[in-house]
N, C-alpha and C. Protein backbone atom coordinates (compact mmCIF):
# COMPACT_ATOMS: atom_id res chain seq x y z
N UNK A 1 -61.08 3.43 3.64
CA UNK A 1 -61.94 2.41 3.06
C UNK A 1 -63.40 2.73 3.39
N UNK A 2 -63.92 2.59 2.11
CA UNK A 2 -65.55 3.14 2.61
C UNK A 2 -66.03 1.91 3.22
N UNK A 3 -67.15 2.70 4.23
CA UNK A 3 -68.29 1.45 4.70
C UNK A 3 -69.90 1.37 4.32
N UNK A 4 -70.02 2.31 3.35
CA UNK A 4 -71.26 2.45 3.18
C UNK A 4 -71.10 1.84 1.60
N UNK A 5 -71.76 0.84 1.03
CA UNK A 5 -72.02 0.89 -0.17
C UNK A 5 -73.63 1.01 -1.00
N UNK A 6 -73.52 0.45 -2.19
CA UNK A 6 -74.85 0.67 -2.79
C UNK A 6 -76.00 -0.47 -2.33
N UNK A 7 -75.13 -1.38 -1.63
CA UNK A 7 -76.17 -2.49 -1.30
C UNK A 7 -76.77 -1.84 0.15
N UNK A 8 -76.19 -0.89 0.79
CA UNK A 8 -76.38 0.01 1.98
C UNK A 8 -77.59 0.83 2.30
N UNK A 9 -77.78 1.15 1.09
CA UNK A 9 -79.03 2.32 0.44
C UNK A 9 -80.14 1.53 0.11
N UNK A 10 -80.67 0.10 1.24
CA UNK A 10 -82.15 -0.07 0.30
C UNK A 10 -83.57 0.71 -0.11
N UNK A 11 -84.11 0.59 -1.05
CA UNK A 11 -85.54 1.49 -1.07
C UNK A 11 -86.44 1.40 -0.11
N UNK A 12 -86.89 2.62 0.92
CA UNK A 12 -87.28 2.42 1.73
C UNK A 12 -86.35 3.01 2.98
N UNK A 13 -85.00 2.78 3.14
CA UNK A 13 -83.96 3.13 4.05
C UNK A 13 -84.16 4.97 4.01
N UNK A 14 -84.05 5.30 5.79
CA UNK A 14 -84.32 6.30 6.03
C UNK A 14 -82.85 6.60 7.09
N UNK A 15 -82.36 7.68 6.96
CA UNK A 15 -81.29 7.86 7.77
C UNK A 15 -81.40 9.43 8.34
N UNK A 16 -81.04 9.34 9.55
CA UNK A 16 -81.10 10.90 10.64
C UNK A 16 -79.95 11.61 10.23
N UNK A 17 -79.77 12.47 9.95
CA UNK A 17 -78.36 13.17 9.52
C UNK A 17 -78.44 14.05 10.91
N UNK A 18 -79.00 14.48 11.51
CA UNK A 18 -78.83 15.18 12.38
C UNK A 18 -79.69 16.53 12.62
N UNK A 19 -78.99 17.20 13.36
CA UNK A 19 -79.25 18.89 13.34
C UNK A 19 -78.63 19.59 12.99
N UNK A 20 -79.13 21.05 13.16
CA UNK A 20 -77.92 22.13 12.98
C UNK A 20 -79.09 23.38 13.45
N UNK A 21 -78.15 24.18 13.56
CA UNK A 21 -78.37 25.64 14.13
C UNK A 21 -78.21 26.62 13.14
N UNK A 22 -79.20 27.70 12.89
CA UNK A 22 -78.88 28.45 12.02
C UNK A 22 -77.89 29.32 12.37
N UNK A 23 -76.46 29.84 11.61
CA UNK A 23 -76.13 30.40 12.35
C UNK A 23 -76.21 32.42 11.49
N UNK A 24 -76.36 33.57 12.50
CA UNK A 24 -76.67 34.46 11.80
C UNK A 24 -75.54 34.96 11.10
N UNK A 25 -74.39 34.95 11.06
CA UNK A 25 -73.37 35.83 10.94
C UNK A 25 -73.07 34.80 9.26
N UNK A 26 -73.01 33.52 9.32
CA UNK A 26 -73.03 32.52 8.28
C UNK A 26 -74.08 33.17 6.92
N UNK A 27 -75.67 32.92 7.82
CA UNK A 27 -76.16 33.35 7.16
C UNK A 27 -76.41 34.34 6.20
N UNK A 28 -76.02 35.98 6.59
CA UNK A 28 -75.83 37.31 6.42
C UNK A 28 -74.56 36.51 5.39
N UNK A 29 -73.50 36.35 5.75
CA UNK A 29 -72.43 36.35 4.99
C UNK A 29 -72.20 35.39 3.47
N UNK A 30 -73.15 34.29 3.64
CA UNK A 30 -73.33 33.62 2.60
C UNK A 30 -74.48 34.71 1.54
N UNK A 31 -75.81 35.22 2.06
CA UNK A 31 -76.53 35.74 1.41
C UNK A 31 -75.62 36.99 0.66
N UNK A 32 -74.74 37.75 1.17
CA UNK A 32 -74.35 39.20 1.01
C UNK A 32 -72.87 38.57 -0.58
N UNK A 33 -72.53 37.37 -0.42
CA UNK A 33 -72.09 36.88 -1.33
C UNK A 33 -72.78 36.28 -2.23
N UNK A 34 -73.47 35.27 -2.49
CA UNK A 34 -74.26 34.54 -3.53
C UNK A 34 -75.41 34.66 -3.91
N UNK A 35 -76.48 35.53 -2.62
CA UNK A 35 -77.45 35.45 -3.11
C UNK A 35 -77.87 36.93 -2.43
N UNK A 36 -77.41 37.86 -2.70
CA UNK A 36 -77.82 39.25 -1.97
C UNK A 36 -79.17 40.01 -2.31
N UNK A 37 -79.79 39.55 -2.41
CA UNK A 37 -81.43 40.16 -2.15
C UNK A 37 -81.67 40.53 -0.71
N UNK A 38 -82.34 41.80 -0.72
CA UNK A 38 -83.14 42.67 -0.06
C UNK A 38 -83.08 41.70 1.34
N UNK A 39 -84.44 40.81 1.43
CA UNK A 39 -84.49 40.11 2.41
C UNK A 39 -83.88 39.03 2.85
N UNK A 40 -82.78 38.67 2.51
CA UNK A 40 -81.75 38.09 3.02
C UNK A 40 -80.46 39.10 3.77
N UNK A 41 -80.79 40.25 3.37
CA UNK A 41 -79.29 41.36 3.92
C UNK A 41 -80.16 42.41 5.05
N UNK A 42 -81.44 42.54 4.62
CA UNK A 42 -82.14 43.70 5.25
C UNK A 42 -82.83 43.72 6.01
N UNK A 43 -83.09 43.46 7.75
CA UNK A 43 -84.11 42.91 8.50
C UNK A 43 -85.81 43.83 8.21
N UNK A 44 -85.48 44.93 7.68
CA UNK A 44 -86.74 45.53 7.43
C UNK A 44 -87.42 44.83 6.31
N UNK A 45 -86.13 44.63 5.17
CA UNK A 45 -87.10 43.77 3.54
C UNK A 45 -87.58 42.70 4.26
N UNK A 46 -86.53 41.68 4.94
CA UNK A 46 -87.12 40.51 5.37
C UNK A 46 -88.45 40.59 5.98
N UNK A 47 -88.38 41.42 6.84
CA UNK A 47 -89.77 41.38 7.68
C UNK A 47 -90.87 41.90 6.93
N UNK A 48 -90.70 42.71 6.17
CA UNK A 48 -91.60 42.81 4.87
C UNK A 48 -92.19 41.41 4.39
N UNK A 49 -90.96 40.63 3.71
CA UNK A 49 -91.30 39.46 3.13
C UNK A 49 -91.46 38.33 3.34
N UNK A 50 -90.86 37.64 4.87
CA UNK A 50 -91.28 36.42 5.25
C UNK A 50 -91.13 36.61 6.57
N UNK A 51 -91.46 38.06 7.25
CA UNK A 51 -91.72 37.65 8.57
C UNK A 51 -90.19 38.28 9.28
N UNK A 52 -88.97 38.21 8.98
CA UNK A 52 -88.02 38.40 9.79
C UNK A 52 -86.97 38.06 8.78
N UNK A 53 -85.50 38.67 8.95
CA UNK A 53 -84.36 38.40 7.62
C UNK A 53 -84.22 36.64 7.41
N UNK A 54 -84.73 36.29 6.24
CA UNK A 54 -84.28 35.05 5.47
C UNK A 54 -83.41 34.53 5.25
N UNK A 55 -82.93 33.39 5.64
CA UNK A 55 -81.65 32.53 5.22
C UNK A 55 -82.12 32.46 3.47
N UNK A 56 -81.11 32.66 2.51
CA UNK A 56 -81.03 31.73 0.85
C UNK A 56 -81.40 30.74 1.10
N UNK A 57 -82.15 30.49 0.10
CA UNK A 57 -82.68 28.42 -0.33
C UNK A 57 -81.28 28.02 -0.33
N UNK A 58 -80.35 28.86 -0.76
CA UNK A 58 -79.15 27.75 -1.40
C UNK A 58 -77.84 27.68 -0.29
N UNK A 59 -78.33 28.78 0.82
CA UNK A 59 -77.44 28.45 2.07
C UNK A 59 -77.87 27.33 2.99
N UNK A 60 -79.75 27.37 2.72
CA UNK A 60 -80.37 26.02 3.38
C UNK A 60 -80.02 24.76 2.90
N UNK A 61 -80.38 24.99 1.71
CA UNK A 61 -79.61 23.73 0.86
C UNK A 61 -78.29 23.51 1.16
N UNK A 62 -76.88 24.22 1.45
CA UNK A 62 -75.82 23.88 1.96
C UNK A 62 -76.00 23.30 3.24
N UNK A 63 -77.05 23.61 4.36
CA UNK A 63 -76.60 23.32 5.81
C UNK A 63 -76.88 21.69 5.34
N UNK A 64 -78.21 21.02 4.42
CA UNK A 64 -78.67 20.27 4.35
C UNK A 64 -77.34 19.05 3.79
N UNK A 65 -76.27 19.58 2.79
CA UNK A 65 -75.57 18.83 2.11
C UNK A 65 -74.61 18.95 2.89
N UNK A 66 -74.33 20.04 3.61
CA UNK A 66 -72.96 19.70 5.11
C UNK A 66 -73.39 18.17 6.27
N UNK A 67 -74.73 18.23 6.15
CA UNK A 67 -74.89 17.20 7.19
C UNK A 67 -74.81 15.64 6.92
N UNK A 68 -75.40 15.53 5.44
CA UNK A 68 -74.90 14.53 4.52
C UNK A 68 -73.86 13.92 4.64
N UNK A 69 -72.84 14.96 4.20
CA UNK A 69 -71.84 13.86 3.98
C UNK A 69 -71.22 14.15 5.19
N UNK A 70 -71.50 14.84 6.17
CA UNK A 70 -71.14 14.64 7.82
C UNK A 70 -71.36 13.04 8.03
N UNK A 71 -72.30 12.72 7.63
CA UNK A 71 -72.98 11.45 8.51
C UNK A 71 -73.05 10.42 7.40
N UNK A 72 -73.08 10.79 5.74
CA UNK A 72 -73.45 9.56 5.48
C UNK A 72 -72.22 9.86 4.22
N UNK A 73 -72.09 10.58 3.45
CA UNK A 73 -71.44 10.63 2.17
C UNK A 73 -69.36 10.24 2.89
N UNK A 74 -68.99 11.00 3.72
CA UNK A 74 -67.81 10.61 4.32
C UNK A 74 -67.44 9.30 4.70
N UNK A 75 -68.57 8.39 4.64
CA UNK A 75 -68.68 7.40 5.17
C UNK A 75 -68.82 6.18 3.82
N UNK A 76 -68.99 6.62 2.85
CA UNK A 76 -69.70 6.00 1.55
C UNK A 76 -68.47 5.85 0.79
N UNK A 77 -69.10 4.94 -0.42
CA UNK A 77 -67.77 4.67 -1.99
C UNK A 77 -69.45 5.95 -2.14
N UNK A 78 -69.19 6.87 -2.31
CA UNK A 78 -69.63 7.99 -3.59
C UNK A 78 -69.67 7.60 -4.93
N UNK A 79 -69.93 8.07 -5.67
CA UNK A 79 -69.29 8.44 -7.19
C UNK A 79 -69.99 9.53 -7.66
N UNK A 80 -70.79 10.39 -6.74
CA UNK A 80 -70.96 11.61 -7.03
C UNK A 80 -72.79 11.49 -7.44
N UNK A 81 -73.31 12.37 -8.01
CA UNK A 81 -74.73 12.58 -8.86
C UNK A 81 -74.47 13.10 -10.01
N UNK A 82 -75.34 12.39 -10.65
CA UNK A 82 -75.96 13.44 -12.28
C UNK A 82 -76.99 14.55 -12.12
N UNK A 83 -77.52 14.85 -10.80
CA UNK A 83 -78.24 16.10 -10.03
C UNK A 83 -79.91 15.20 -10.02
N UNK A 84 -81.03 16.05 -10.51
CA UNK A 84 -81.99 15.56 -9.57
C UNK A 84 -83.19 16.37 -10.60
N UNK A 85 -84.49 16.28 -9.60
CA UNK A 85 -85.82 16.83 -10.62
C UNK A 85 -86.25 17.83 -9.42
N UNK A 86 -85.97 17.89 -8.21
CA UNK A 86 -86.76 18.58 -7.14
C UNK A 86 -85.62 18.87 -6.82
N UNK A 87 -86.03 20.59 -6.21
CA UNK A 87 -86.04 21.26 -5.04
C UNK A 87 -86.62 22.40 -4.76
N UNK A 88 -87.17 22.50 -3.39
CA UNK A 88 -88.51 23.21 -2.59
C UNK A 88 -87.93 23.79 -1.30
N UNK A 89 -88.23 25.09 -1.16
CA UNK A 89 -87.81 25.58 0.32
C UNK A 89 -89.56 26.21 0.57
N UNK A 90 -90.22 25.17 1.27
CA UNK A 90 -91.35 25.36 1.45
C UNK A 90 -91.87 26.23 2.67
N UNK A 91 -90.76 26.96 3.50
CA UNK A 91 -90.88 27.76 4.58
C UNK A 91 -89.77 28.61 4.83
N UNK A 92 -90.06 29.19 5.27
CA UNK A 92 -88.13 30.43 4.94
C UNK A 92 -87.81 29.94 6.41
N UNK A 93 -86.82 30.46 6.41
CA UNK A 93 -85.59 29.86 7.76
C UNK A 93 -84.99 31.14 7.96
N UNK A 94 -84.99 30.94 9.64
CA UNK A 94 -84.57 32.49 10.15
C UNK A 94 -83.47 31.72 11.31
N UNK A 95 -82.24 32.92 10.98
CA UNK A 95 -81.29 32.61 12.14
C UNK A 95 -81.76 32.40 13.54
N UNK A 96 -81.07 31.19 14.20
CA UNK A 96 -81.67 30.84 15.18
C UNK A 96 -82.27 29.19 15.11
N UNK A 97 -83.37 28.93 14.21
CA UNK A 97 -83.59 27.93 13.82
C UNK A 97 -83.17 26.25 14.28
N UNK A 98 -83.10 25.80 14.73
CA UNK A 98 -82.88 24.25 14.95
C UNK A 98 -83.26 23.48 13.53
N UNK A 99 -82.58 23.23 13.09
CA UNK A 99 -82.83 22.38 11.95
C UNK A 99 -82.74 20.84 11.92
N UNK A 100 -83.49 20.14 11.50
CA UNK A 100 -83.27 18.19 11.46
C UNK A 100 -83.35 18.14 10.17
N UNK A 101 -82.14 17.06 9.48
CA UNK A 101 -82.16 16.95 8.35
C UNK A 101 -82.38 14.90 8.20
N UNK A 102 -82.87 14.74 7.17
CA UNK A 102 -83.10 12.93 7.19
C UNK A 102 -82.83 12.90 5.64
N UNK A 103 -82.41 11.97 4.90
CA UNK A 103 -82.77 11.37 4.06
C UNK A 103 -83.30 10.20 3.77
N UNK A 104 -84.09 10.34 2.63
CA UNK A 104 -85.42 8.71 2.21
C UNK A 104 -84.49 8.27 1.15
N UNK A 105 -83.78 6.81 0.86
CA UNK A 105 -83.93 5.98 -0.11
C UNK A 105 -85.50 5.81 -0.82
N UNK A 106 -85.68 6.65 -1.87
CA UNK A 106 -86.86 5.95 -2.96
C UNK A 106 -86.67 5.26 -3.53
N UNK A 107 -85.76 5.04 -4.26
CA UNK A 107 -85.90 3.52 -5.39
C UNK A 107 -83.61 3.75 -5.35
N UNK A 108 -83.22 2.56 -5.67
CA UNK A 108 -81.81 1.83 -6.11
C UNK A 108 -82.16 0.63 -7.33
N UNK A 109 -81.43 1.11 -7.57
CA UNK A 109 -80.90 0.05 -8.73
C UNK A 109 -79.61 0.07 -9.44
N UNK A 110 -78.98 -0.86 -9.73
CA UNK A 110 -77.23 -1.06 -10.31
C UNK A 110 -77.81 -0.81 -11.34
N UNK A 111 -76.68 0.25 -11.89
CA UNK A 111 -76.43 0.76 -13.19
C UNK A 111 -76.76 -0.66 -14.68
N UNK A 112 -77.09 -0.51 -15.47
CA UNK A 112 -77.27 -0.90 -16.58
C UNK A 112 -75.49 -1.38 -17.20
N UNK A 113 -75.45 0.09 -17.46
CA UNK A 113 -74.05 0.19 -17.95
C UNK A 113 -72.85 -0.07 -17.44
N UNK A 114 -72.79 0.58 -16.43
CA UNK A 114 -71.62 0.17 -15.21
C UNK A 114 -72.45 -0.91 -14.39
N UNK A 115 -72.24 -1.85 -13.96
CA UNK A 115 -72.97 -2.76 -13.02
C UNK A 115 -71.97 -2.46 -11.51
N UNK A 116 -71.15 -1.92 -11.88
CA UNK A 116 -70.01 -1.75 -10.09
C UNK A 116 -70.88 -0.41 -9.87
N UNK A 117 -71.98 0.15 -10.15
CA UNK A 117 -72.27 1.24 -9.81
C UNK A 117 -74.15 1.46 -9.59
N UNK A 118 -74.39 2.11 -8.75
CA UNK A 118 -75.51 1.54 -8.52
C UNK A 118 -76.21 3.18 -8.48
N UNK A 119 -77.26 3.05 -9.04
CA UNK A 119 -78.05 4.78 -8.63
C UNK A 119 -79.33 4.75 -7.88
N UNK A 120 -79.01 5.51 -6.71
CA UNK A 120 -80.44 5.67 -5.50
C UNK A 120 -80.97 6.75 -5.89
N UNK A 121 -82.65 6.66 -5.91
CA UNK A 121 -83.05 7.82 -5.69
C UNK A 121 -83.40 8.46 -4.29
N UNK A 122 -82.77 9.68 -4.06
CA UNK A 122 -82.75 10.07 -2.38
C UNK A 122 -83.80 10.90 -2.71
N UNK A 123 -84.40 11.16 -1.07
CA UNK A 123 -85.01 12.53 -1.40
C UNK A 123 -84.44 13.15 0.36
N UNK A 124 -83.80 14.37 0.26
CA UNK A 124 -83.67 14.54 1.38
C UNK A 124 -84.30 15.84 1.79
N UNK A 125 -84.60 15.97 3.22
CA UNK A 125 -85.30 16.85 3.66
C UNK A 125 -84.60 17.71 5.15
N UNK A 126 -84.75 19.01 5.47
CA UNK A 126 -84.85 19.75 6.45
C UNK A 126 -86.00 20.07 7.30
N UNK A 127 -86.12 19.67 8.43
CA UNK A 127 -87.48 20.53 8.99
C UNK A 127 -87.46 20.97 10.44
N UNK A 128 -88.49 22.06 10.41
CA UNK A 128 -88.10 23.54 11.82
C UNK A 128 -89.33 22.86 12.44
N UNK A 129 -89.24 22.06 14.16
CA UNK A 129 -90.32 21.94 14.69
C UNK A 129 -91.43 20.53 13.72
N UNK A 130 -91.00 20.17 12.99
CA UNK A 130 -92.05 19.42 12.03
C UNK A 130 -93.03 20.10 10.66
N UNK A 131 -92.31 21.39 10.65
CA UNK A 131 -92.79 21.82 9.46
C UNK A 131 -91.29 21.57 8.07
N UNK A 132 -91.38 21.20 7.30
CA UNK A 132 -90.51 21.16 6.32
C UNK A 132 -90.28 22.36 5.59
N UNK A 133 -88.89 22.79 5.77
CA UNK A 133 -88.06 24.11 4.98
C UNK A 133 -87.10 23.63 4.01
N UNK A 134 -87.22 22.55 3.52
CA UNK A 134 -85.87 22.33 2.40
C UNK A 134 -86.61 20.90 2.44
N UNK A 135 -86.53 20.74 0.66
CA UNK A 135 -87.03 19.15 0.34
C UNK A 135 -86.07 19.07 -0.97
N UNK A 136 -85.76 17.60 -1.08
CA UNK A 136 -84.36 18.00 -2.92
C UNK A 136 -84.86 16.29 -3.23
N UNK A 137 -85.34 16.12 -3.91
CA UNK A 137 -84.97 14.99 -4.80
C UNK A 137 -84.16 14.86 -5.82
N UNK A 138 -83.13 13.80 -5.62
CA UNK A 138 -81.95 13.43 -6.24
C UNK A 138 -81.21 12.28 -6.59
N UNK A 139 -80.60 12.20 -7.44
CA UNK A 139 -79.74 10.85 -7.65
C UNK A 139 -78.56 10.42 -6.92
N UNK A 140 -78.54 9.77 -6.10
CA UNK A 140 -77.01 9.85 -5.61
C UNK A 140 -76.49 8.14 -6.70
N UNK A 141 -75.16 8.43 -7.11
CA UNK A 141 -74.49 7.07 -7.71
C UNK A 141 -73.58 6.39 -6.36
N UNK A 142 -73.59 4.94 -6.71
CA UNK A 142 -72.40 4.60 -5.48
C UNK A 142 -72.12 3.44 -5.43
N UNK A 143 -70.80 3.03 -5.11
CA UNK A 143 -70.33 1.88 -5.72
C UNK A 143 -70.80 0.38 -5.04
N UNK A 144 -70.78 -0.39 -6.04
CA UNK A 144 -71.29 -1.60 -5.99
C UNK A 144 -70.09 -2.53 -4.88
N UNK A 145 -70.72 -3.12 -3.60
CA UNK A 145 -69.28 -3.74 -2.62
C UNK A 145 -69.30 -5.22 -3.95
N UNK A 146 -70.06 -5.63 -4.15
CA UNK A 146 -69.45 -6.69 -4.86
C UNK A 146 -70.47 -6.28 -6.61
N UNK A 147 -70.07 -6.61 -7.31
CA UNK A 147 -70.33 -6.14 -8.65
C UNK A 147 -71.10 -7.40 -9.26
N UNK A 148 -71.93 -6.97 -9.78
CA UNK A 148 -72.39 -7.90 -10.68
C UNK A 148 -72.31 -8.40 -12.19
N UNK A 149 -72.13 -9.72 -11.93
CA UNK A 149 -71.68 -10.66 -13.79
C UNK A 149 -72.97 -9.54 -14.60
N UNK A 150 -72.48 -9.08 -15.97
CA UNK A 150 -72.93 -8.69 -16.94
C UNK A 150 -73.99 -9.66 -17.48
């Protein structure tokens, strides 16, 4: 039984998802599959290009959506997203890393159409030390605990 619903998510509501650790062997192994460029596989390209071998935006973006529903989506009535207008990896991420991830409630509102269903706009974020490496604005949908008369 979920405990999180859409009345859960007000605009304004900010939630800690936690940390995480970069890990290298993850890293290397996700890049060498999905996203195998130079400086994600090669400590020489990397250090060429941002300093030292690069984690993928889209393995950052995974640590960011593992912690989610670690802490908040496992916990929720879901009903999933229609996806979003943003995403920014505004600093590269190197194994090792300490990562804090939060998400912002920007705006909720119950669906039009479905009224048992309600759509938040999230924006969630990663950041190394207080600099931000992963930002996503998005829709999350999620169900209404009590529904509203049409």
């Amino acid at each position: 039984m979920a405990e999180l619903h859409f009345e859960d998510l007000p605009a304004g509501a900010v939630f800690d998802l936690g940390t995480t650790v970069v890990d290298h062997d993850e890293m290397v192994a996700f890049s060498a599959r999905f996203d195998p460029q130079p400086f994600h596989l090669d400590p020489v390209a990397g250090e060429r290009v941002f300093g030292g071998l690069a984690a993928s935006g889209w393995f950052t973006a995974g640590l960011w959506m593992r912690a989610y529903v670690d802490t908040l989506l496992s916990r929720a009535d879901s009903l999933g997203s229609p996806g979003g207008d943003e995403i920014s990896w505004p600093a590269p991420v190197f194994a090792g890393d300490e990562l804090h991830a939060r998400m912002e409630v920007l705006a909720a509102r119950v669906s039009r159409s479905r009224p048992s269903m309600g759509l938040v706009t999230l924006l969630g974020t990663l950041e190394r030390d207080g600099t931000c490496v992963f930002r996503s604005r998005f829709t999350g949908m999620f169900g209404v605990r009590a529904p509203q008369e049409p």
